[in-house]
Structure formats: structure tokens, C-alpha cells
PDB file of N, CA and C in Angstrom:
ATOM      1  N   UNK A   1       7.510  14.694   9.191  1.00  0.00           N
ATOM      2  CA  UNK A   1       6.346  14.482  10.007  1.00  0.00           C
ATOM      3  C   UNK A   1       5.080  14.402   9.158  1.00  0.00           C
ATOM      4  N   UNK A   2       4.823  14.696   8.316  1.00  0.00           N
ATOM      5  CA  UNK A   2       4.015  15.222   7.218  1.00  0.00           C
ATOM      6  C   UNK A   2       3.617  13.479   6.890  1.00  0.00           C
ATOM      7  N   UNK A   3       4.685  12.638   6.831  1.00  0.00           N
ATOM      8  CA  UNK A   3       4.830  11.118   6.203  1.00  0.00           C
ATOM      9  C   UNK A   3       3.733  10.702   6.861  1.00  0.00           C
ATOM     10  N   UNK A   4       3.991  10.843   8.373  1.00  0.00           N
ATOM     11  CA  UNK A   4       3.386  10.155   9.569  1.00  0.00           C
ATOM     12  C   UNK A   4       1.951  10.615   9.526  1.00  0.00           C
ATOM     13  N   UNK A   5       1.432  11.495   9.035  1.00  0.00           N
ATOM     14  CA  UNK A   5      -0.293  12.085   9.108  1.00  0.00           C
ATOM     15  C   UNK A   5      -0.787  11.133   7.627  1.00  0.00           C
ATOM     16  N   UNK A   6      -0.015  11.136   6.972  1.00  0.00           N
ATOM     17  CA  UNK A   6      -0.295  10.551   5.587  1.00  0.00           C
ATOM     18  C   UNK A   6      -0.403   8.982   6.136  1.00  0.00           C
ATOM     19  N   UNK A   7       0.360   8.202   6.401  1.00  0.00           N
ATOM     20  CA  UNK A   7       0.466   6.757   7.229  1.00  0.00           C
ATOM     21  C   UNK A   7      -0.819   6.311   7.923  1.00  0.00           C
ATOM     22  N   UNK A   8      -1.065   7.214   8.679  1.00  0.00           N
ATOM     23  CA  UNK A   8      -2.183   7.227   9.759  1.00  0.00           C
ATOM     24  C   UNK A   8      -3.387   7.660   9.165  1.00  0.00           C
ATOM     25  N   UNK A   9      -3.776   8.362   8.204  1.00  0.00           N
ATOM     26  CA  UNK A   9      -4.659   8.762   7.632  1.00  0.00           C
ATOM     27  C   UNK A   9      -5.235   7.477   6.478  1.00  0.00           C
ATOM     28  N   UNK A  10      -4.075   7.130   5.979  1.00  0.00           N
ATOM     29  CA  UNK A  10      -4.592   5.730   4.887  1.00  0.00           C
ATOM     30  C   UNK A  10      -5.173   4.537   5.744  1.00  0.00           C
ATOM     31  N   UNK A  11      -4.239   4.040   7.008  1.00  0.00           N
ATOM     32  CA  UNK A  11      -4.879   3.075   8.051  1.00  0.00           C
ATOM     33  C   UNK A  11      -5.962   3.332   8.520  1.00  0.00           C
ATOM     34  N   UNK A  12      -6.617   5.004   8.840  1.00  0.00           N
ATOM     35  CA  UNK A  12      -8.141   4.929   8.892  1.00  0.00           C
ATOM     36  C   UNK A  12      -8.707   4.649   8.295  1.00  0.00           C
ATOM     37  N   UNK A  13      -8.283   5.373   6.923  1.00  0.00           N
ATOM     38  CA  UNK A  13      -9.447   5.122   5.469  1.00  0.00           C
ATOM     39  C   UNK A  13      -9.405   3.647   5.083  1.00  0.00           C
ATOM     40  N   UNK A  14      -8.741   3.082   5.687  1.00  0.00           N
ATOM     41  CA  UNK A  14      -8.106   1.011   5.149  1.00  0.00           C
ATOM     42  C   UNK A  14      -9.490   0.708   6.248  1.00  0.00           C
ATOM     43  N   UNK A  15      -9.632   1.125   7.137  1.00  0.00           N
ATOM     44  CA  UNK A  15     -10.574   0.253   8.419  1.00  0.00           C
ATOM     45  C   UNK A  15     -11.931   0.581   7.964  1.00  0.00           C
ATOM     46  N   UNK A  16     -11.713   1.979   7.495  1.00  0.00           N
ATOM     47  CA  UNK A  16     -13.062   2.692   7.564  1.00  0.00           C
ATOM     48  C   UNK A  16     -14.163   1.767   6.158  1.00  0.00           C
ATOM     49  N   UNK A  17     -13.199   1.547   5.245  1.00  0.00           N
ATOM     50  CA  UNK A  17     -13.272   0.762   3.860  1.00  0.00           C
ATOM     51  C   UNK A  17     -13.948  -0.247   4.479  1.00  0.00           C
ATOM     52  N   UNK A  18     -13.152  -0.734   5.118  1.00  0.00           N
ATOM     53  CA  UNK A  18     -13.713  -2.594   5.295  1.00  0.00           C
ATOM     54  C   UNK A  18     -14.310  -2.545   6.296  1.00  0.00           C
ATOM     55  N   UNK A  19     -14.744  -1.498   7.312  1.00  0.00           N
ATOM     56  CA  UNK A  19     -15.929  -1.142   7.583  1.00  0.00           C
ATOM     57  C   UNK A  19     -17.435  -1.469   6.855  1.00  0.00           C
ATOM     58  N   UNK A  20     -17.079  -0.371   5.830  1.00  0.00           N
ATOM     59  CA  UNK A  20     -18.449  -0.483   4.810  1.00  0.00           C
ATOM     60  C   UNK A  20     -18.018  -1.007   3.848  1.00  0.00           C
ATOM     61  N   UNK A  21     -17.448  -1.187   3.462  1.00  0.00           N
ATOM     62  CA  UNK A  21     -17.371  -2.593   2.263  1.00  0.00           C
ATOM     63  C   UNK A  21     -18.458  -4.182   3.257  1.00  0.00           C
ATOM     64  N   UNK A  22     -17.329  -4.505   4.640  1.00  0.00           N
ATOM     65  CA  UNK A  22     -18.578  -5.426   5.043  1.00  0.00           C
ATOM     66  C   UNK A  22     -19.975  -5.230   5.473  1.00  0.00           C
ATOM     67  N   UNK A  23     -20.324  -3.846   5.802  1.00  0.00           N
ATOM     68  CA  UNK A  23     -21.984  -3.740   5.552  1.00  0.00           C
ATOM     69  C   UNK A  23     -22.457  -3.795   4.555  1.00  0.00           C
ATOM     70  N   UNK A  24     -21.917  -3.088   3.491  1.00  0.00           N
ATOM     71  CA  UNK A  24     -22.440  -3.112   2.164  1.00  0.00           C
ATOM     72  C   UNK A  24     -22.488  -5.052   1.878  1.00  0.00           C
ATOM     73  N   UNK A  25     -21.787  -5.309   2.039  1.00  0.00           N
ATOM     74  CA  UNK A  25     -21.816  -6.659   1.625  1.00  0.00           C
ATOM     75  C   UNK A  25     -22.913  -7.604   2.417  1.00  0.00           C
ATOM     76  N   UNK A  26     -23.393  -7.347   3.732  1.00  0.00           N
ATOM     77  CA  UNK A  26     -24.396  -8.184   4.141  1.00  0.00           C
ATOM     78  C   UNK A  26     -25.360  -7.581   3.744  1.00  0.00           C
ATOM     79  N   UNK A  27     -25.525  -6.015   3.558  1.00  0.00           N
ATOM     80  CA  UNK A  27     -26.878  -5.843   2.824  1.00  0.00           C
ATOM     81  C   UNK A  27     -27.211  -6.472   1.519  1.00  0.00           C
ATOM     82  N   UNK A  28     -25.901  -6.681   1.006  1.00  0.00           N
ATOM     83  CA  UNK A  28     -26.330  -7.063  -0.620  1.00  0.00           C
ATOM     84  C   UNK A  28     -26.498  -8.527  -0.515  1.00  0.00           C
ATOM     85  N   UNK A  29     -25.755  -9.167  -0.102  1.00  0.00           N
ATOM     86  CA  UNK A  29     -26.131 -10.252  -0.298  1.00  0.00           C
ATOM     87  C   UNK A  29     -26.524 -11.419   1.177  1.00  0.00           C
ATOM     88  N   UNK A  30     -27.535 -11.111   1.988  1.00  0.00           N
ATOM     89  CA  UNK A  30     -28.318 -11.645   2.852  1.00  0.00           C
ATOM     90  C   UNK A  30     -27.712 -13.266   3.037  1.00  0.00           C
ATOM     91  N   UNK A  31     -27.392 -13.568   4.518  1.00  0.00           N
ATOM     92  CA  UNK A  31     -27.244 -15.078   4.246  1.00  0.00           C
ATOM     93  C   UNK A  31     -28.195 -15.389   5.480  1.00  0.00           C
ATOM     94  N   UNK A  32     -28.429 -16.993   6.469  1.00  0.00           N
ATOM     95  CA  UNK A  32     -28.829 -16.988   7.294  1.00  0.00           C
ATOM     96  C   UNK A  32     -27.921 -16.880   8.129  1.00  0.00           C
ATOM     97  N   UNK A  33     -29.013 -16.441   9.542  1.00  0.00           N
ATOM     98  CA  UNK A  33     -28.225 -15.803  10.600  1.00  0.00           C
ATOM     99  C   UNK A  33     -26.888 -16.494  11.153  1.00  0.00           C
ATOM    100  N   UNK A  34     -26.905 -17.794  10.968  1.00  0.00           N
ATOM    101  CA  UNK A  34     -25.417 -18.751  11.510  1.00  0.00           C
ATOM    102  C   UNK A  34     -24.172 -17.992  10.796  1.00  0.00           C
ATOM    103  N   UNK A  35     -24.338 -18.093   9.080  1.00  0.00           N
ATOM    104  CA  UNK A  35     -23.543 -17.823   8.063  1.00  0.00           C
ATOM    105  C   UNK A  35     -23.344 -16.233   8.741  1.00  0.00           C
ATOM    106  N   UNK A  36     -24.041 -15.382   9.019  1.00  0.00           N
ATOM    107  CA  UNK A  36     -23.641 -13.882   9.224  1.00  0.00           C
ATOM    108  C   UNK A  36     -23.208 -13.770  10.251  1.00  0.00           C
ATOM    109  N   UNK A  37     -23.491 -14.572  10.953  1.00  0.00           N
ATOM    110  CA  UNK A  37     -22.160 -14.538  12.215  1.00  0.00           C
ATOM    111  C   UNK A  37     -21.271 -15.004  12.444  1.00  0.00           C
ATOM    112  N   UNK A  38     -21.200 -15.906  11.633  1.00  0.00           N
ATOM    113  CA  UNK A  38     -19.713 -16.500  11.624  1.00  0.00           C
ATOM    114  C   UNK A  38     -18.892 -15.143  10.506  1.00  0.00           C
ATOM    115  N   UNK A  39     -19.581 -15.315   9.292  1.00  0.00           N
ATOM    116  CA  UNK A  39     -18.678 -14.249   8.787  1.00  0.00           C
ATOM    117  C   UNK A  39     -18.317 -12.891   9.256  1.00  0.00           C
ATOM    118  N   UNK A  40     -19.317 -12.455  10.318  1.00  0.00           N
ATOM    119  CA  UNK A  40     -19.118 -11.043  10.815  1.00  0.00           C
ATOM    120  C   UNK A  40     -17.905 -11.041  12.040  1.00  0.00           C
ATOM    121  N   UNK A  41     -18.158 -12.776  12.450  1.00  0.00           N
ATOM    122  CA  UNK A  41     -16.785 -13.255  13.471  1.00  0.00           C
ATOM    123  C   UNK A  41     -15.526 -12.873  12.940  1.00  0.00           C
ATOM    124  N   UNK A  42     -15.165 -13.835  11.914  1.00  0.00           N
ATOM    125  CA  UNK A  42     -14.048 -14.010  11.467  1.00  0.00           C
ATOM    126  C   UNK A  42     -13.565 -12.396  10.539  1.00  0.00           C
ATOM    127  N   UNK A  43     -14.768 -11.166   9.699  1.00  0.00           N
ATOM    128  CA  UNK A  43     -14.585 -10.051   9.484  1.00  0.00           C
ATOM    129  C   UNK A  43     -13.996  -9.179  10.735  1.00  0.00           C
ATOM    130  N   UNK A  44     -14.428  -9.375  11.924  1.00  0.00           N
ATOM    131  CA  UNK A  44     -13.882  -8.902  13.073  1.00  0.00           C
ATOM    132  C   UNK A  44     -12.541  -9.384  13.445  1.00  0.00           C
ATOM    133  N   UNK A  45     -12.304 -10.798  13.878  1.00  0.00           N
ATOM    134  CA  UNK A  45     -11.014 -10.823  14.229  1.00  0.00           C
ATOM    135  C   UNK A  45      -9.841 -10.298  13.186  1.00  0.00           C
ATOM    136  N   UNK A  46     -10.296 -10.241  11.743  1.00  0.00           N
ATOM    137  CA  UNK A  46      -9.491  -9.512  10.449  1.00  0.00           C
ATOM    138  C   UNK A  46      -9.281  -8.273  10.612  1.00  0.00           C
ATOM    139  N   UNK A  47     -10.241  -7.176  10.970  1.00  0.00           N
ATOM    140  CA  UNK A  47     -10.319  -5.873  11.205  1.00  0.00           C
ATOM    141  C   UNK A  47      -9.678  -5.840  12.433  1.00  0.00           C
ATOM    142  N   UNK A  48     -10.061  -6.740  13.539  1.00  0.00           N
ATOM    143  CA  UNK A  48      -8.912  -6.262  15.248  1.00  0.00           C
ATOM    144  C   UNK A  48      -7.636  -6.542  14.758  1.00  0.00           C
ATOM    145  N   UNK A  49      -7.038  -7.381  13.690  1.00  0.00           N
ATOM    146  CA  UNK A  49      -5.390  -7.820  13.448  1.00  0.00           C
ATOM    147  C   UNK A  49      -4.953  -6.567  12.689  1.00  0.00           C
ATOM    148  N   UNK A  50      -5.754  -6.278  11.724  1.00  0.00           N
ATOM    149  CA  UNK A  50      -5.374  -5.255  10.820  1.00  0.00           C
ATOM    150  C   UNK A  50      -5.242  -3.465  11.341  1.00  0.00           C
ATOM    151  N   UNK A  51      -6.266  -3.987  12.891  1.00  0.00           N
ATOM    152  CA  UNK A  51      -6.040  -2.283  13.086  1.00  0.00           C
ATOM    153  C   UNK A  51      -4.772  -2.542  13.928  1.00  0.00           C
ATOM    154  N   UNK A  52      -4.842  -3.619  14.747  1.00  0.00           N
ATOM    155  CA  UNK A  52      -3.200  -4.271  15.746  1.00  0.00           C
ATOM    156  C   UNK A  52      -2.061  -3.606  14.747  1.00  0.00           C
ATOM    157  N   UNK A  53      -2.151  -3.600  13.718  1.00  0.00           N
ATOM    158  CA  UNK A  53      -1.026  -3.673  13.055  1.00  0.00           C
ATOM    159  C   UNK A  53      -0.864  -2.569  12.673  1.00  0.00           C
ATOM    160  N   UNK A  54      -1.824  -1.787  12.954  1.00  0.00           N
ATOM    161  CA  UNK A  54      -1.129  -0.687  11.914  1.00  0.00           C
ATOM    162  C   UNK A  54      -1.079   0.620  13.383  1.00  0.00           C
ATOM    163  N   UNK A  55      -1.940   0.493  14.297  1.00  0.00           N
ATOM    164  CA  UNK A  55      -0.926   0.825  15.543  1.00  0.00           C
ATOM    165  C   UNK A  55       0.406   1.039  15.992  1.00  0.00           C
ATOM    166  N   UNK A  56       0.810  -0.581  15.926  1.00  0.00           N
ATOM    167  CA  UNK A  56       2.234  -1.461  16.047  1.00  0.00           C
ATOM    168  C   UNK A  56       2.916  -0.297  15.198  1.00  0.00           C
ATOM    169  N   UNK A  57       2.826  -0.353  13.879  1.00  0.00           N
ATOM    170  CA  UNK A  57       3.480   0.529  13.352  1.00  0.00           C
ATOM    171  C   UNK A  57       3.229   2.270  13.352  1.00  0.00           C
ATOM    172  N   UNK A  58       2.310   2.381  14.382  1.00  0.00           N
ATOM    173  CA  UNK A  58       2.143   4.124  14.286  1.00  0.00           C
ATOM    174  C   UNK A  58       2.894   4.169  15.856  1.00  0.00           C
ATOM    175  N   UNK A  59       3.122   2.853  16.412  1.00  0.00           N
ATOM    176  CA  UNK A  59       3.989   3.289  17.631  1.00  0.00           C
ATOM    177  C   UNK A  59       5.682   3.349  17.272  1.00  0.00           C
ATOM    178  N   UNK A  60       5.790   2.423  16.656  1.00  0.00           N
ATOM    179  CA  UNK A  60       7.111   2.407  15.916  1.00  0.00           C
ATOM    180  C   UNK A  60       7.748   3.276  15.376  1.00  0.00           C
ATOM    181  N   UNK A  61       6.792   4.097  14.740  1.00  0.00           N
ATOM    182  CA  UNK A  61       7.480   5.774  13.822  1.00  0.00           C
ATOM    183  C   UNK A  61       7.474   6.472  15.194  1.00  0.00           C
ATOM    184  N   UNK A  62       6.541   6.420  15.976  1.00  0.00           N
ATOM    185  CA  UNK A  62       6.837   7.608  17.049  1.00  0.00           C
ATOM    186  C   UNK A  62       7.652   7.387  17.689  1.00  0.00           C
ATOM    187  N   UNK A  63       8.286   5.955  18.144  1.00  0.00           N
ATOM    188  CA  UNK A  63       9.434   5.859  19.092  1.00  0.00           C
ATOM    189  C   UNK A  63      10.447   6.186  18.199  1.00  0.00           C
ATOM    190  N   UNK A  64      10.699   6.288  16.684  1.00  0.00           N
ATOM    191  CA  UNK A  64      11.882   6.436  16.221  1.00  0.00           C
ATOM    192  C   UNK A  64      11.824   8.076  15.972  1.00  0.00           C
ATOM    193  N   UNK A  65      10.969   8.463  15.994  1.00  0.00           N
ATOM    194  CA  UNK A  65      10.415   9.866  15.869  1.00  0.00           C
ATOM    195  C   UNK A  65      10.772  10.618  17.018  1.00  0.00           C
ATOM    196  N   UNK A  66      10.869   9.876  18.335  1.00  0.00           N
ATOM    197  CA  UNK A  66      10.985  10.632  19.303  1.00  0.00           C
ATOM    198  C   UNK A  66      12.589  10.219  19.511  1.00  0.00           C
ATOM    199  N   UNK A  67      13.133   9.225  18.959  1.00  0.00           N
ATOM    200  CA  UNK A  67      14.585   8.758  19.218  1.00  0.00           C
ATOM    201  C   UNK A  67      15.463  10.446  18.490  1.00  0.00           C
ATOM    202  N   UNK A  68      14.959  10.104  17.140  1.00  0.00           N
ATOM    203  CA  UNK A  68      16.184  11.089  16.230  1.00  0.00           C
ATOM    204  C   UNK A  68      15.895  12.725  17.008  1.00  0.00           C
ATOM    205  N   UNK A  69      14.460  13.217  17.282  1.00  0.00           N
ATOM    206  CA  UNK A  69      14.455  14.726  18.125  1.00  0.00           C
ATOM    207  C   UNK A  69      15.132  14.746  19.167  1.00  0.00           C
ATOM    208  N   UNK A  70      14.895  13.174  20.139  1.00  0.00           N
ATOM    209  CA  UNK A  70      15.943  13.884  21.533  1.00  0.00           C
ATOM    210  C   UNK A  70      17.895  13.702  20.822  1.00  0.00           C
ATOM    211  N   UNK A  71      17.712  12.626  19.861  1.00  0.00           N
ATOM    212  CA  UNK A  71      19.367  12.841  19.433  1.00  0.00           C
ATOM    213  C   UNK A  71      19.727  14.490  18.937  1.00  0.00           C
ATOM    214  N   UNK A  72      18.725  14.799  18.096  1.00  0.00           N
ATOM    215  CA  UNK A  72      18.908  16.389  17.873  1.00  0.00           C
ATOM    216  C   UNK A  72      19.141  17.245  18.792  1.00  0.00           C
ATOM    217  N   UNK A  73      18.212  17.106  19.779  1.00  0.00           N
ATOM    218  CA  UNK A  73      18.343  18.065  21.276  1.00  0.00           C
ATOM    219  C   UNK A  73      19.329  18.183  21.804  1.00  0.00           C
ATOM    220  N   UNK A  74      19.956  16.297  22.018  1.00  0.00           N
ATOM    221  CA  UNK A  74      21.319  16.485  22.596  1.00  0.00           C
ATOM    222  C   UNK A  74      22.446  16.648  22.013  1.00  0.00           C
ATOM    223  N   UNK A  75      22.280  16.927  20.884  1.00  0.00           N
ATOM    224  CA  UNK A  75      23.436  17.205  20.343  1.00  0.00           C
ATOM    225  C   UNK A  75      23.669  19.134  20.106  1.00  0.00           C
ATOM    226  N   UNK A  76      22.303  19.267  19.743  1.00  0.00           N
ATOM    227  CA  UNK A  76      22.373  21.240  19.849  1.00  0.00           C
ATOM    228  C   UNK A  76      22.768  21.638  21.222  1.00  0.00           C
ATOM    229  N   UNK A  77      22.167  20.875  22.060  1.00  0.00           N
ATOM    230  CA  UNK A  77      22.624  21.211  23.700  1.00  0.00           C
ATOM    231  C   UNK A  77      24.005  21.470  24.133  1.00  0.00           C
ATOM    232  N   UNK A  78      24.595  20.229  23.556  1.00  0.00           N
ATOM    233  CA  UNK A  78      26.263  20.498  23.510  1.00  0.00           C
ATOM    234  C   UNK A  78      26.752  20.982  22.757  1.00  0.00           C
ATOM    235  N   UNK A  79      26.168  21.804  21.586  1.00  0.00           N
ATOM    236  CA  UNK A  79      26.952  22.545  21.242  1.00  0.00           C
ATOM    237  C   UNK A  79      26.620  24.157  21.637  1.00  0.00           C
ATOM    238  N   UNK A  80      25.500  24.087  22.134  1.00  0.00           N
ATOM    239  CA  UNK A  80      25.171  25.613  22.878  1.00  0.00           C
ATOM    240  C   UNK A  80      26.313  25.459  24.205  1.00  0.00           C
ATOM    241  N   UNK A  81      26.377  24.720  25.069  1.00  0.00           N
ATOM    242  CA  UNK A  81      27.456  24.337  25.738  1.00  0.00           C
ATOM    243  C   UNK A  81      29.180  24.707  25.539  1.00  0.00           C
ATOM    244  N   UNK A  82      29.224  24.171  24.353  1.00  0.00           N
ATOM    245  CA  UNK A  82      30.579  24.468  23.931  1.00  0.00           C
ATOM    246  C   UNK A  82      30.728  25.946  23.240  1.00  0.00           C
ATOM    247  N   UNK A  83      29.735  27.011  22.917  1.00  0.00           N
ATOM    248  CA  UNK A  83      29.506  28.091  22.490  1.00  0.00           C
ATOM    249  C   UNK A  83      29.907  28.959  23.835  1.00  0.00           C
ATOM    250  N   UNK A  84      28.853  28.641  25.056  1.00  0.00           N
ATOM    251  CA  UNK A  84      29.390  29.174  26.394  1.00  0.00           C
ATOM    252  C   UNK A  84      30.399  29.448  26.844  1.00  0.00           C
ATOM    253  N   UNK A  85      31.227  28.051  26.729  1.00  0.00           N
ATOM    254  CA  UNK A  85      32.308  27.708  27.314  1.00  0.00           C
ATOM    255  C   UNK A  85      33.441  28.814  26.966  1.00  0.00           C
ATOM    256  N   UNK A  86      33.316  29.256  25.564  1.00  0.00           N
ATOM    257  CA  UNK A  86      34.423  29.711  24.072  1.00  0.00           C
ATOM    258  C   UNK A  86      34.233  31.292  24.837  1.00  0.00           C
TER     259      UNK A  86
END
């Protein structure tokens, strides 16, 4: 589980980056207003794909995350079961 905080923690710091990496970058280098919106366009639809994705994959560990605990469950279950039974 430890993997999964580490995973999720780099995909913030990845957004948070290109966050301010693209402010830093229109402060430094000024264009006119057409040019900064188109680039702040196309910086956006990059940042909505890139956070899409790394979602996608923080849902993915949890469904397999939640697959292998209930396989665990049901398998200790039956054997507390078969402990009863004895």
C-alpha cells in the first residue's frame, strides 16, 4: 500500500510542476494575448489528459487493490469455517 501513496504523490508533484513551470514560463517570457491563449489552451487540454491519466491509473490499483483483499477475506473466511466445522 505504501507503493500506492508514493504513485499518487509523484502525479501531484507531476501537475503541480507543470502547474508552475507554465506560470513561470508566461512570466518569463511575455507573448501577445492571442499567442497566450492559445498556448494556455493547448497547456490545459495537456494538463486535463495528463491528470485523466493518472486517475485512470489510481483507479486501476484500487480496483486491483480491492480485488486481491476481498480474495484474502474469502479465503480466511473459509478457512475460519473449516476450523469450526473440525
Amino acid at each position: 500500500m505504501a507503493e500506492q501513496g508514493k504513485g499518487f504523490s509523484f502525479g501531484s508533484g507531476f501537475l503541480l510542476g507543470a502547474v508552475v513551470g507554465t506560470i513561470l514560463g508566461l512570466l518569463f517570457a511575455p507573448q501577445t494575448g492571442r499567442q497566450t491563449r492559445e498556448m494556455l489552451r493547448a497547456r490545459g487540454d495537456e494538463l486535463a489528459a495528463k491528470a485523466k491519466e493518472t486517475l485512470r491509473e489510481a483507479w486501476l490499483q484500487g480496483k486491483e487493490t480491492a480485488t486481491k483483499v476481498g480474495a484474502e477475506l474469502r479465503e480466511r473466511l473459509e478457512q475460519a469455517r473449516k476450523k469450526e466445522t473440525e
